[in-house]
C-alpha atoms as a PDB file:
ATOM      1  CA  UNK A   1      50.949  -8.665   2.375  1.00  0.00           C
ATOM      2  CA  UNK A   2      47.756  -8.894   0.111  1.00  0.00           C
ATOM      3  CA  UNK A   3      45.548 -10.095   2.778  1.00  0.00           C
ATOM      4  CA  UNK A   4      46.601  -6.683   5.099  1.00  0.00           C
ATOM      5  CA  UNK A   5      45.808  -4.487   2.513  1.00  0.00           C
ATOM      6  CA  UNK A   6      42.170  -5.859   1.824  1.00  0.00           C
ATOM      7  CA  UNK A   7      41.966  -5.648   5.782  1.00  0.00           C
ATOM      8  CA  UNK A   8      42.555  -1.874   6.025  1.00  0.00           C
ATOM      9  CA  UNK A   9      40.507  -0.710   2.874  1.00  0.00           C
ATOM     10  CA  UNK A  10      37.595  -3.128   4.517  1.00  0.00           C
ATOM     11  CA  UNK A  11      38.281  -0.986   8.019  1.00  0.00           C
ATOM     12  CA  UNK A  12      38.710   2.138   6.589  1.00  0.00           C
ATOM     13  CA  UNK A  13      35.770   2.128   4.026  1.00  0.00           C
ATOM     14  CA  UNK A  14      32.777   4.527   5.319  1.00  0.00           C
ATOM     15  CA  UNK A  15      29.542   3.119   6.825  1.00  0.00           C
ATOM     16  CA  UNK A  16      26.697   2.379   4.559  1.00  0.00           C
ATOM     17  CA  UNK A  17      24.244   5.235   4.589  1.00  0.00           C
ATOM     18  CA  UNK A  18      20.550   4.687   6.605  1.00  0.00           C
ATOM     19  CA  UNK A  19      18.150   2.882   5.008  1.00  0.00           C
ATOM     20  CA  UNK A  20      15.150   5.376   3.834  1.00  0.00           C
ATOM     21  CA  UNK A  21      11.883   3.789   3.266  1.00  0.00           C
ATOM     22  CA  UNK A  22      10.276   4.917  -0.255  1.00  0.00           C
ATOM     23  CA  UNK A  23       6.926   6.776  -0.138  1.00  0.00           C
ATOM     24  CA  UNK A  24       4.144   3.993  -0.269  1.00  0.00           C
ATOM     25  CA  UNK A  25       0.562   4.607  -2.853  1.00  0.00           C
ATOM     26  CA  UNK A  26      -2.372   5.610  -0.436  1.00  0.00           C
ATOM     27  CA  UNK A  27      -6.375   5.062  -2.106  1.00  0.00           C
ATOM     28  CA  UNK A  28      -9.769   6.145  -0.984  1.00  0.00           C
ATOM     29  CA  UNK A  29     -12.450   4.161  -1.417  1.00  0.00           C
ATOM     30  CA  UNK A  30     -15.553   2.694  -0.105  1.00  0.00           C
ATOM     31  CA  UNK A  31     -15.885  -0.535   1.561  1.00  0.00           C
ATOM     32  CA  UNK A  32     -17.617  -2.774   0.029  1.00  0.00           C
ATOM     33  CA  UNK A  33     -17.341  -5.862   2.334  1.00  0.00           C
ATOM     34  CA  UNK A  34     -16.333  -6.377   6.059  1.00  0.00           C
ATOM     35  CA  UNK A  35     -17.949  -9.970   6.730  1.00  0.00           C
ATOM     36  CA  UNK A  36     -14.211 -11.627   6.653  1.00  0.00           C
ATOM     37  CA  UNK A  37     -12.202 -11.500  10.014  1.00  0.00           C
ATOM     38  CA  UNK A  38      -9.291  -8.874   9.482  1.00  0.00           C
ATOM     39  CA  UNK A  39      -9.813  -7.925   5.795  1.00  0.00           C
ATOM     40  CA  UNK A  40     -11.867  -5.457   4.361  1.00  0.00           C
ATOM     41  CA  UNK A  41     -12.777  -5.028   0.439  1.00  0.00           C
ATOM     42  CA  UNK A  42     -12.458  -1.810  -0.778  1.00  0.00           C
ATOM     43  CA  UNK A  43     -13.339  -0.503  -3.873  1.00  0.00           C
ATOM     44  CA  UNK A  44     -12.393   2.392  -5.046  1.00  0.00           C
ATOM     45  CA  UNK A  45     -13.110   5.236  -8.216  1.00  0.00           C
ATOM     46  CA  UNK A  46     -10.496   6.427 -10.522  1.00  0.00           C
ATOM     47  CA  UNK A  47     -11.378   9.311 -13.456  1.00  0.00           C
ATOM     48  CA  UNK A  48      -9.457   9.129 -16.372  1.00  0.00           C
ATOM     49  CA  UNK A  49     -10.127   9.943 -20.020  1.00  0.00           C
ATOM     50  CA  UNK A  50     -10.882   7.178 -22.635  1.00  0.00           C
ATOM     51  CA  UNK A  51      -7.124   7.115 -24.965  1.00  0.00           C
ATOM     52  CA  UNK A  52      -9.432   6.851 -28.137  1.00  0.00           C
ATOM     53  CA  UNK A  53     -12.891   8.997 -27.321  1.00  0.00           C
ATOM     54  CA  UNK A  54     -11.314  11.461 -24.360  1.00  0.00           C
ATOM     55  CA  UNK A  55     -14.674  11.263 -22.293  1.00  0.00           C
ATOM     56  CA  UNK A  56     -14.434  10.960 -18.848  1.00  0.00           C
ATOM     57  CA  UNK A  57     -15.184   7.468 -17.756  1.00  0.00           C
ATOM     58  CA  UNK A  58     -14.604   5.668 -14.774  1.00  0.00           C
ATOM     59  CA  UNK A  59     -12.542   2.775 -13.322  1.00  0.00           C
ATOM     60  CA  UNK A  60     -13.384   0.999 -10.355  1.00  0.00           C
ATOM     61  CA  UNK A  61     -10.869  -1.619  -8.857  1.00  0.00           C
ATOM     62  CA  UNK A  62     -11.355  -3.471  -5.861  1.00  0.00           C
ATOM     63  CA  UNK A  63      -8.127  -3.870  -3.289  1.00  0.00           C
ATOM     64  CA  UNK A  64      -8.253  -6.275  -0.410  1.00  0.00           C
ATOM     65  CA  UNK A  65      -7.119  -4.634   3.040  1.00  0.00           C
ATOM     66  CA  UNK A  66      -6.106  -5.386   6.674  1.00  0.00           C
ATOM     67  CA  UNK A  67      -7.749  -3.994   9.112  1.00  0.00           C
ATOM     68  CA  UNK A  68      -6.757  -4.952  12.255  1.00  0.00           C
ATOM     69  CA  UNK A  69      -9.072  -4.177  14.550  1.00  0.00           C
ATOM     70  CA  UNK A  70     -12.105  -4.919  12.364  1.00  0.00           C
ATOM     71  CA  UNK A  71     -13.280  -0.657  12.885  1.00  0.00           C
ATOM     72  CA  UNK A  72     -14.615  -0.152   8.846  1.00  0.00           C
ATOM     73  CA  UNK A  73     -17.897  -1.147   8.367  1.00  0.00           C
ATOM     74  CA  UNK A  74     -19.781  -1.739   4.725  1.00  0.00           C
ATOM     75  CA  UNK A  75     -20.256   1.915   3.295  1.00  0.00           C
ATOM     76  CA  UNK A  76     -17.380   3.693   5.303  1.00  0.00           C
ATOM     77  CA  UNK A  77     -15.149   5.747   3.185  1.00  0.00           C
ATOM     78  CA  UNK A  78     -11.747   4.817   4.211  1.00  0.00           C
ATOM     79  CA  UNK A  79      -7.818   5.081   3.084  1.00  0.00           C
ATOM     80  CA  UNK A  80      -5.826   2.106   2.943  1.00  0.00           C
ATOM     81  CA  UNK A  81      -2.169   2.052   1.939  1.00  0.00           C
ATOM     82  CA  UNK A  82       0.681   0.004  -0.060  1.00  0.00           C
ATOM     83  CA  UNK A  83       2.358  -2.757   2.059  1.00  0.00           C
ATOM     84  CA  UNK A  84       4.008  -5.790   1.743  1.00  0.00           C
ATOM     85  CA  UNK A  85       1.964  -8.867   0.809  1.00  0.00           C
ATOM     86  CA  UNK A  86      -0.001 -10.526   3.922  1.00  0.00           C
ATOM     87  CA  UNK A  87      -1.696 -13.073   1.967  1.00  0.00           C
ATOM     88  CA  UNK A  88      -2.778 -14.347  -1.412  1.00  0.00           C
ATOM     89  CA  UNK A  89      -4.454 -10.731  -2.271  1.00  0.00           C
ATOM     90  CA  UNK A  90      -4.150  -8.700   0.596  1.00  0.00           C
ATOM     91  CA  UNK A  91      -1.419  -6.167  -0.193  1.00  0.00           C
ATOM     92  CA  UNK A  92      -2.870  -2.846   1.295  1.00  0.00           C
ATOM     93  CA  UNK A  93      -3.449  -1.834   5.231  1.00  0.00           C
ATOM     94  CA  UNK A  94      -6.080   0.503   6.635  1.00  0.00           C
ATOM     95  CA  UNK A  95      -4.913   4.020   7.710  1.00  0.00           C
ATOM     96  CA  UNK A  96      -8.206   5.393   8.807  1.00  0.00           C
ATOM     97  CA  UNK A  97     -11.609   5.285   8.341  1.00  0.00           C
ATOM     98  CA  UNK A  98     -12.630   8.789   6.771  1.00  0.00           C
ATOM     99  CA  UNK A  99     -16.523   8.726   6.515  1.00  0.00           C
ATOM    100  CA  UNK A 100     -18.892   6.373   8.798  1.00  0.00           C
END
């Protein structure tokens, strides 16, 4: 009797809702590098306030990105985006190059 019951709440239960993909972090930088097959080093510049002094300063970080088709060249101003991880630092993709 227990085992029909557990069959027709499993039946009647609703279907899980679709799957909705969060929004993924998009940068603009500058490439800095393009001699490695696929991957492209970008670096880009961030403005923020010091916490102590409050001058502006800035921040550069460098992000290592796929770029499939090898189209950015050193100096383009390109946007890359979030994605999963493709190798050991490569966690960003190319969207398009901005600026040749």
């Amino acid at each position: 009797m227990a085992d029909q019951d557990q069959q027709t709440s499993l039946e009647t239960a609703p279907p899980p809702a679709p799957f909705i993909r969060g929004s993924r972090k998009t940068r603009t930088g500058e490439v800095i590098s393009s001699s490695m097959n696929k991957t492209i080093v970008v670096r880009t510049v961030t403005r923020v306030p010091h916490r102590k002094f409050g001058k502006i300063v800035k921040q550069m970080r460098k992000f290592y990105a796929h770029d499939e088709q090898n189209q950015a060249k050193t100096g383009d101003t390109v946007r890359i985006m979030e994605t999963r991880p493709l190798s050991k630092l490569k966690r960003w993709r190319l969207v398009d190059v901005i600026q040749k």
